[in-house]
PDB file of N, CA and C in Angstrom:
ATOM      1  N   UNK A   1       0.831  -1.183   0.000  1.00  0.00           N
ATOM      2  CA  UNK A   1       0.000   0.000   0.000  1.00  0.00           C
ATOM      3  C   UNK A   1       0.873   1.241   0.000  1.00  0.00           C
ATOM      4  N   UNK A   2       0.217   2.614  -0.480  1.00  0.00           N
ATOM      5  CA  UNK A   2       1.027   3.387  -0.890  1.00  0.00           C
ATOM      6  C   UNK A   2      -0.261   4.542  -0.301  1.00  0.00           C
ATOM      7  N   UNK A   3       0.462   5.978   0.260  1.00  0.00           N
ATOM      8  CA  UNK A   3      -0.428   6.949   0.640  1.00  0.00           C
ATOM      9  C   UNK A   3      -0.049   7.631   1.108  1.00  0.00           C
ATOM     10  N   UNK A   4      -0.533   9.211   1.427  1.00  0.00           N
ATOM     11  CA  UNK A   4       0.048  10.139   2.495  1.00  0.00           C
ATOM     12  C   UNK A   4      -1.139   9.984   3.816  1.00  0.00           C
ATOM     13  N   UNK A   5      -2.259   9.479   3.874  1.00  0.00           N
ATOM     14  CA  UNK A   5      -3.273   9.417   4.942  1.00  0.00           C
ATOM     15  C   UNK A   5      -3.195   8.022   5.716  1.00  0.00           C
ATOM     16  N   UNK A   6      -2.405   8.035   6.981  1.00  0.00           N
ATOM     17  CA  UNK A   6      -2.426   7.562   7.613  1.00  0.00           C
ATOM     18  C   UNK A   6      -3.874   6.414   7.847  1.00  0.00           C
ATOM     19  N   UNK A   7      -4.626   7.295   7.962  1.00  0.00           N
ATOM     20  CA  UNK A   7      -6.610   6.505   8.239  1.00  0.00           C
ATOM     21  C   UNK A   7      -6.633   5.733   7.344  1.00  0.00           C
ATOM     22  N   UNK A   8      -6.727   6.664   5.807  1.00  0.00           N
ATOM     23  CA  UNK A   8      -7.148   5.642   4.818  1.00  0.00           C
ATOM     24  C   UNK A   8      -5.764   4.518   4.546  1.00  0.00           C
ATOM     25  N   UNK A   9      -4.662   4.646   4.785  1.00  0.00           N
ATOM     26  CA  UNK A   9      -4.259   3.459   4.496  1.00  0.00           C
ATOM     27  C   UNK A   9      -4.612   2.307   5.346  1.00  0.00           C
ATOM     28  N   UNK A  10      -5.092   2.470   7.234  1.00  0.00           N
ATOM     29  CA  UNK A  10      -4.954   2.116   8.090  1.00  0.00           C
ATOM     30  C   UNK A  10      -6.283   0.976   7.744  1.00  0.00           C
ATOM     31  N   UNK A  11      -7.472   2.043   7.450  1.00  0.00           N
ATOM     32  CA  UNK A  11      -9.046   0.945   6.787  1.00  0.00           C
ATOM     33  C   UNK A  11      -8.321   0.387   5.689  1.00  0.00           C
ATOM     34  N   UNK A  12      -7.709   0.648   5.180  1.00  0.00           N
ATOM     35  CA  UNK A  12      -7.688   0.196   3.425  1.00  0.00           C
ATOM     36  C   UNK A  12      -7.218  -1.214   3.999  1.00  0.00           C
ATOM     37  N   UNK A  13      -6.274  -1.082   5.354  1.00  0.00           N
ATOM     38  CA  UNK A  13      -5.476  -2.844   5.792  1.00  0.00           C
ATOM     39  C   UNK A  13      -6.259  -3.314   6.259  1.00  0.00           C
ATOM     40  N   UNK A  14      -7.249  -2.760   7.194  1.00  0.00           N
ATOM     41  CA  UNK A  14      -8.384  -3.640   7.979  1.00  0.00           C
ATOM     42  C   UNK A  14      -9.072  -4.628   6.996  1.00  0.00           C
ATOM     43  N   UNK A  15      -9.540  -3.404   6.444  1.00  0.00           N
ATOM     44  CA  UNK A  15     -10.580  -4.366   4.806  1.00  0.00           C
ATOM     45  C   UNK A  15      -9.576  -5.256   4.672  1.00  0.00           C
ATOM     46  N   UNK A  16      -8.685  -5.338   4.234  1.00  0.00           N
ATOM     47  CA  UNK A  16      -7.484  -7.017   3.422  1.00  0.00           C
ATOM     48  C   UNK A  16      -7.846  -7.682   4.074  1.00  0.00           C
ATOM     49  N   UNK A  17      -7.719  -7.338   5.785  1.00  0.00           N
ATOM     50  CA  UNK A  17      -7.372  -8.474   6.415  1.00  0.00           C
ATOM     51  C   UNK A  17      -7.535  -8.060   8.473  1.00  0.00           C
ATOM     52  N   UNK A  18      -8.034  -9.173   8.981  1.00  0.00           N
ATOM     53  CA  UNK A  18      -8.159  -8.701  10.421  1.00  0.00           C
ATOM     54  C   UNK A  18      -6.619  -8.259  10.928  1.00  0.00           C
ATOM     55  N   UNK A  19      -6.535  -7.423  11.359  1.00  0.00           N
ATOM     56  CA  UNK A  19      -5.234  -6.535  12.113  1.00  0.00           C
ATOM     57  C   UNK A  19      -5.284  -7.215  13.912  1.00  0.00           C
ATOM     58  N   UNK A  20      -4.350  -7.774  14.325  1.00  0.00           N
ATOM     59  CA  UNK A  20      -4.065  -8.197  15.897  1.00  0.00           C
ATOM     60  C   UNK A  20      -3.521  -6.627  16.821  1.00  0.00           C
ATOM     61  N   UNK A  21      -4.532  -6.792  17.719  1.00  0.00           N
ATOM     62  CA  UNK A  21      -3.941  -5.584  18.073  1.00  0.00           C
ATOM     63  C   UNK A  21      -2.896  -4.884  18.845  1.00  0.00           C
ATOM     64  N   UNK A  22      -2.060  -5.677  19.171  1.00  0.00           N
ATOM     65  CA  UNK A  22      -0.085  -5.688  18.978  1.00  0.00           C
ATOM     66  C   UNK A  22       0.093  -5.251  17.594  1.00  0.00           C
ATOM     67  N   UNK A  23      -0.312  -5.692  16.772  1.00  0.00           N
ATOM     68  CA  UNK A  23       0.211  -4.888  15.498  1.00  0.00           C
ATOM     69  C   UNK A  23      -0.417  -3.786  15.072  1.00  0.00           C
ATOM     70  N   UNK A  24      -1.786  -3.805  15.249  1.00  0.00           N
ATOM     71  CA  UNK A  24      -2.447  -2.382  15.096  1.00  0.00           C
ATOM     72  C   UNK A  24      -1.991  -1.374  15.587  1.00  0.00           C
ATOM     73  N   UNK A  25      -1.363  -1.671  16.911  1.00  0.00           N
ATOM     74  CA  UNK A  25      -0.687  -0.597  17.994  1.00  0.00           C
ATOM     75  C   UNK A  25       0.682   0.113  17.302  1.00  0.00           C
ATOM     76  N   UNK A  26       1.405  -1.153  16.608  1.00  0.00           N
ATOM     77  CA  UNK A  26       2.906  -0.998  16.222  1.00  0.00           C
ATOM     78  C   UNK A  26       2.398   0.132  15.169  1.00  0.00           C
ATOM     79  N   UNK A  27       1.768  -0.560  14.201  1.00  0.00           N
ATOM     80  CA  UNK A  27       1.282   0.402  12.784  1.00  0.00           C
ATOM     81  C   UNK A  27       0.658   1.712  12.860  1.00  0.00           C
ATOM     82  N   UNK A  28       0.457   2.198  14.110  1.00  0.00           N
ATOM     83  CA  UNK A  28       0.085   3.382  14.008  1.00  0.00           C
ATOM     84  C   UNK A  28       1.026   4.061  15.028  1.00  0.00           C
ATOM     85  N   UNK A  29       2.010   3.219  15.739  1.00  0.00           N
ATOM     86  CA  UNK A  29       3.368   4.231  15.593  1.00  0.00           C
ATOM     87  C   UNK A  29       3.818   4.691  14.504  1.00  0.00           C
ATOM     88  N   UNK A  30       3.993   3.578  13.490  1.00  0.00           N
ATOM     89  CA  UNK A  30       5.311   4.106  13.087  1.00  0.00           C
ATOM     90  C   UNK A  30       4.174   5.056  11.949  1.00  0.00           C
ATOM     91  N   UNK A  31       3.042   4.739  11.967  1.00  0.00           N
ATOM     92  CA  UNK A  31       2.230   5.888  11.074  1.00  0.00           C
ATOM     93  C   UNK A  31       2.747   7.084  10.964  1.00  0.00           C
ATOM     94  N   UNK A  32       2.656   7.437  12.603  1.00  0.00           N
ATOM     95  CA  UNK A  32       2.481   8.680  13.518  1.00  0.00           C
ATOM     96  C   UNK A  32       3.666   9.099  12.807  1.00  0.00           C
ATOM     97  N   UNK A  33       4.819   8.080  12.812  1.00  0.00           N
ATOM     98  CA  UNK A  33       6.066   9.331  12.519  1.00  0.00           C
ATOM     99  C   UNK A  33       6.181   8.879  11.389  1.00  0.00           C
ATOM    100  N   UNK A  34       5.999   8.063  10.481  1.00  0.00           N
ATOM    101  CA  UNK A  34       5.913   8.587   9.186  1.00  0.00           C
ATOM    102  C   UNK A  34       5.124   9.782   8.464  1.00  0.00           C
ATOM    103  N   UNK A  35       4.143  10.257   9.550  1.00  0.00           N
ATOM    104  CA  UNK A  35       3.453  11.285   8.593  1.00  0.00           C
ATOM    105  C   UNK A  35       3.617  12.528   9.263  1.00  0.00           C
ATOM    106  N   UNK A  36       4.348  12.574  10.674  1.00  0.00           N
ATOM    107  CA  UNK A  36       5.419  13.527  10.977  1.00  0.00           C
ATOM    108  C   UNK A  36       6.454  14.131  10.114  1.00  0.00           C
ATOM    109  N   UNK A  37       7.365  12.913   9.713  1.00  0.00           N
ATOM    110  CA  UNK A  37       8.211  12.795   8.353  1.00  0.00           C
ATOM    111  C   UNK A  37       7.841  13.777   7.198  1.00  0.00           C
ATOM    112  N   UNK A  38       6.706  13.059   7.151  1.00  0.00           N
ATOM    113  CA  UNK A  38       6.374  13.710   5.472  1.00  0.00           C
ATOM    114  C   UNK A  38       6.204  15.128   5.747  1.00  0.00           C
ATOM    115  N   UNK A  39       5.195  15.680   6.878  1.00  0.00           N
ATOM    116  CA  UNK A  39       4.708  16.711   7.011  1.00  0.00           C
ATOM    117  C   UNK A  39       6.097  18.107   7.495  1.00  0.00           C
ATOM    118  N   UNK A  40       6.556  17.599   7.510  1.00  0.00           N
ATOM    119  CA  UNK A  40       8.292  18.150   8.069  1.00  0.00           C
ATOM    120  C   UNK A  40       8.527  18.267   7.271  1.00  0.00           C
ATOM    121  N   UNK A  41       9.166  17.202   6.119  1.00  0.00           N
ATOM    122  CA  UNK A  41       9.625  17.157   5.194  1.00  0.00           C
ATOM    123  C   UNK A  41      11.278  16.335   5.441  1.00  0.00           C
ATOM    124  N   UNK A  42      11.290  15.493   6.353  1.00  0.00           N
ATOM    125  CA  UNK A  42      11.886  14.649   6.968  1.00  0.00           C
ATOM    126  C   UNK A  42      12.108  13.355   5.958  1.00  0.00           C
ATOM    127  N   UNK A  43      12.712  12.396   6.576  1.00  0.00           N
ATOM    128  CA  UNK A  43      12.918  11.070   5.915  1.00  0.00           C
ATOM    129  C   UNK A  43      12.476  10.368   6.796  1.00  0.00           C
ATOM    130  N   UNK A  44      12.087   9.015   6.409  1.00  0.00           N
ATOM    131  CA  UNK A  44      11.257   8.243   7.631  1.00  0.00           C
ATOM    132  C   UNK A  44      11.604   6.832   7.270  1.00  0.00           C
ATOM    133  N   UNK A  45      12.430   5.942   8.160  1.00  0.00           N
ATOM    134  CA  UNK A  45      12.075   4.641   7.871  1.00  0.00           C
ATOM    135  C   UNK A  45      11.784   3.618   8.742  1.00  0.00           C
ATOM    136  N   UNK A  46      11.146   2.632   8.473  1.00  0.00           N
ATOM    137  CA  UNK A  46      10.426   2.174   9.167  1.00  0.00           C
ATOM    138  C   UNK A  46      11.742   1.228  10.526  1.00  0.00           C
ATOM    139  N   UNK A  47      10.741   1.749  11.432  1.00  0.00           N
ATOM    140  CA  UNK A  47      11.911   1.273  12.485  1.00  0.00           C
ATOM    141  C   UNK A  47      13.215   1.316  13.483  1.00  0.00           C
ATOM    142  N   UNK A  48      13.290   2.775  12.511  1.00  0.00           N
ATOM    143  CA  UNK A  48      14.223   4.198  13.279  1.00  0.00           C
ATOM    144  C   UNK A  48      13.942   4.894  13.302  1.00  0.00           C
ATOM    145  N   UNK A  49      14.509   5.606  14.132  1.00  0.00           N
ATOM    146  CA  UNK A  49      14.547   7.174  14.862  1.00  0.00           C
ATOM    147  C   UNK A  49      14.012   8.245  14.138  1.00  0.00           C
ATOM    148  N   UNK A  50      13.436   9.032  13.779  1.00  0.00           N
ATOM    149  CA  UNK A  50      13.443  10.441  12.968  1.00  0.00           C
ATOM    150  C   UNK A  50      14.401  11.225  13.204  1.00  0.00           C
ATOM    151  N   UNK A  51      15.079  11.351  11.857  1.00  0.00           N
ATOM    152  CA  UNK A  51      16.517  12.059  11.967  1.00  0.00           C
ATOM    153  C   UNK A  51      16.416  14.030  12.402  1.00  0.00           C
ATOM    154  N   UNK A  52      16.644  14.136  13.717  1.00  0.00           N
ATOM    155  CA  UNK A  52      16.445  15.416  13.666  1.00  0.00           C
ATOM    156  C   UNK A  52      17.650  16.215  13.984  1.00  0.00           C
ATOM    157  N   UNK A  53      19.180  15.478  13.082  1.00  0.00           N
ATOM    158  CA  UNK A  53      20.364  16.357  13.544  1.00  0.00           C
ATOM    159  C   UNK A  53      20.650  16.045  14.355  1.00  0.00           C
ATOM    160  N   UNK A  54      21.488  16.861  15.682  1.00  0.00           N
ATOM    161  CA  UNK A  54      22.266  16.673  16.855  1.00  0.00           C
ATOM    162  C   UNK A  54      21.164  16.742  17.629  1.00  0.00           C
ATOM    163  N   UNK A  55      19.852  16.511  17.372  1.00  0.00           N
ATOM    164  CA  UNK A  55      19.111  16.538  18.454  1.00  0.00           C
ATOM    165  C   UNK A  55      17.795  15.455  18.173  1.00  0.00           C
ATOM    166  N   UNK A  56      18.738  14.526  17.455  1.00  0.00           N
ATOM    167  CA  UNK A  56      18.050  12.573  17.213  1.00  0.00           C
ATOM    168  C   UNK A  56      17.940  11.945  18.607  1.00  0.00           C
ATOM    169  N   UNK A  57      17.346  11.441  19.059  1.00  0.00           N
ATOM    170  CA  UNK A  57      17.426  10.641  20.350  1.00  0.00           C
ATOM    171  C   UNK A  57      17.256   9.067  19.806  1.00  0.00           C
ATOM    172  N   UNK A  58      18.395   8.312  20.336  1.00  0.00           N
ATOM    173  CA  UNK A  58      18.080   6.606  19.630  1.00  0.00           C
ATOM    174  C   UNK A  58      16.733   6.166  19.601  1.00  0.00           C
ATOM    175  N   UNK A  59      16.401   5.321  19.039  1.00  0.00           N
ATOM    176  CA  UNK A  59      15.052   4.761  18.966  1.00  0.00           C
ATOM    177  C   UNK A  59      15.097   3.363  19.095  1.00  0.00           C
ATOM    178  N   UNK A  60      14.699   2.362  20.029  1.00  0.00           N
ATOM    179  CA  UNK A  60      15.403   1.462  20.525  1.00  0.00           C
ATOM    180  C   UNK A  60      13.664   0.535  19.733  1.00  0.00           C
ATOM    181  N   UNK A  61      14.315  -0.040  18.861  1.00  0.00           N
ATOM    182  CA  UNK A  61      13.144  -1.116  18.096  1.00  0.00           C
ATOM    183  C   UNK A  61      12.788  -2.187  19.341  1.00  0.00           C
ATOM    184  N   UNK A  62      11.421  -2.838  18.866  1.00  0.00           N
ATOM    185  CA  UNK A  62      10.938  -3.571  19.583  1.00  0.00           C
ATOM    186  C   UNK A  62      11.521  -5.322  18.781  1.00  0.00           C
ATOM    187  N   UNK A  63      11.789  -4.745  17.507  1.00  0.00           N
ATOM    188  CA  UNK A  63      12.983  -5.848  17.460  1.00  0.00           C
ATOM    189  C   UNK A  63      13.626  -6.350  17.502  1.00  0.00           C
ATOM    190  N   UNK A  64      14.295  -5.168  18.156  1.00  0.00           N
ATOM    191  CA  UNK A  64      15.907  -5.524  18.535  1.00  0.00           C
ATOM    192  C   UNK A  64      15.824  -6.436  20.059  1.00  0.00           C
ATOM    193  N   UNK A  65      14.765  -6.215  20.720  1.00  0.00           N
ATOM    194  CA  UNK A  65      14.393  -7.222  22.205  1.00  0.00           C
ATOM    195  C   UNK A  65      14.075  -8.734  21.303  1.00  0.00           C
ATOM    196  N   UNK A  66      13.105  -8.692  19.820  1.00  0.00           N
ATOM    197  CA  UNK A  66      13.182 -10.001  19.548  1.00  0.00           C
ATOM    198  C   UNK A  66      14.463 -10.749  18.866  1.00  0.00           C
ATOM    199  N   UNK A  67      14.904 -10.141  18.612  1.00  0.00           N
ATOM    200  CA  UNK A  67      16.220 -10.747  18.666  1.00  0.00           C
ATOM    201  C   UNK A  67      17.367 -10.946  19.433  1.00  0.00           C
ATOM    202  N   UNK A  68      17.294 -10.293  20.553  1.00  0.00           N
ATOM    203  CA  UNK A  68      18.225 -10.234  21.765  1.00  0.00           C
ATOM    204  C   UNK A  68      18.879  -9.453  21.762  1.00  0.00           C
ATOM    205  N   UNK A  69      19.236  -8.137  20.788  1.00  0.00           N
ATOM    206  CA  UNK A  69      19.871  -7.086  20.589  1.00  0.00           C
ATOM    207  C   UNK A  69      19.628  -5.940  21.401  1.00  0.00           C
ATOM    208  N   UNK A  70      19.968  -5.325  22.621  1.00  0.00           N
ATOM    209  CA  UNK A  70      19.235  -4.649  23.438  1.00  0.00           C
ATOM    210  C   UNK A  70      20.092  -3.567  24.060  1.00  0.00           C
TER     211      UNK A  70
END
C-alpha cells in the first residue's frame, strides 16, 4: 500500500485483512512518525529514529528485544 493518509491506508489494511492488536498498535506508531516525516519534510524509515540532527534521540526497536539485541 502506498499513501500520504495515515486513516485511509490504516481501513484500506483492515478491509485485506483482520489486524491483531499488537500490530495495530505498532502500525500506528510508526504511522504517527511517518506522517510527521512527510509533514516536516523529513525522511522516515520504518523502524528508526526520525533524523532530527544533533538533536536525534536513539530509537530502541521492539525488534531488537526479539532478537536479543538490546
Amino acid at each position: 500500500l502506498t499513501g500520504d493518509d495515515p486513516f485511509q491506508l490504516f481501513a484500506e489494511m483492515a478491509r485485506r485483512e483482520a489486524i491483531e492488536p499488537a500490530h495495530a498498535f505498532y502500525l500506528g506508531y510508526e504511522m504517527a512518525k511517518a506522517i510527521t516525516a512527510l509533514t516536516l519534510g523529513k525522511n522516515y524509515v520504518q523502524d528508526q529514529a526520525l533524523r532530527w540532527g544533533f538533536l536525534t534521540v536513539p530509537e530502541h526497536s521492539h525488534r531488537d528485544k526479539m532478537q536479543g539485541d538490546e
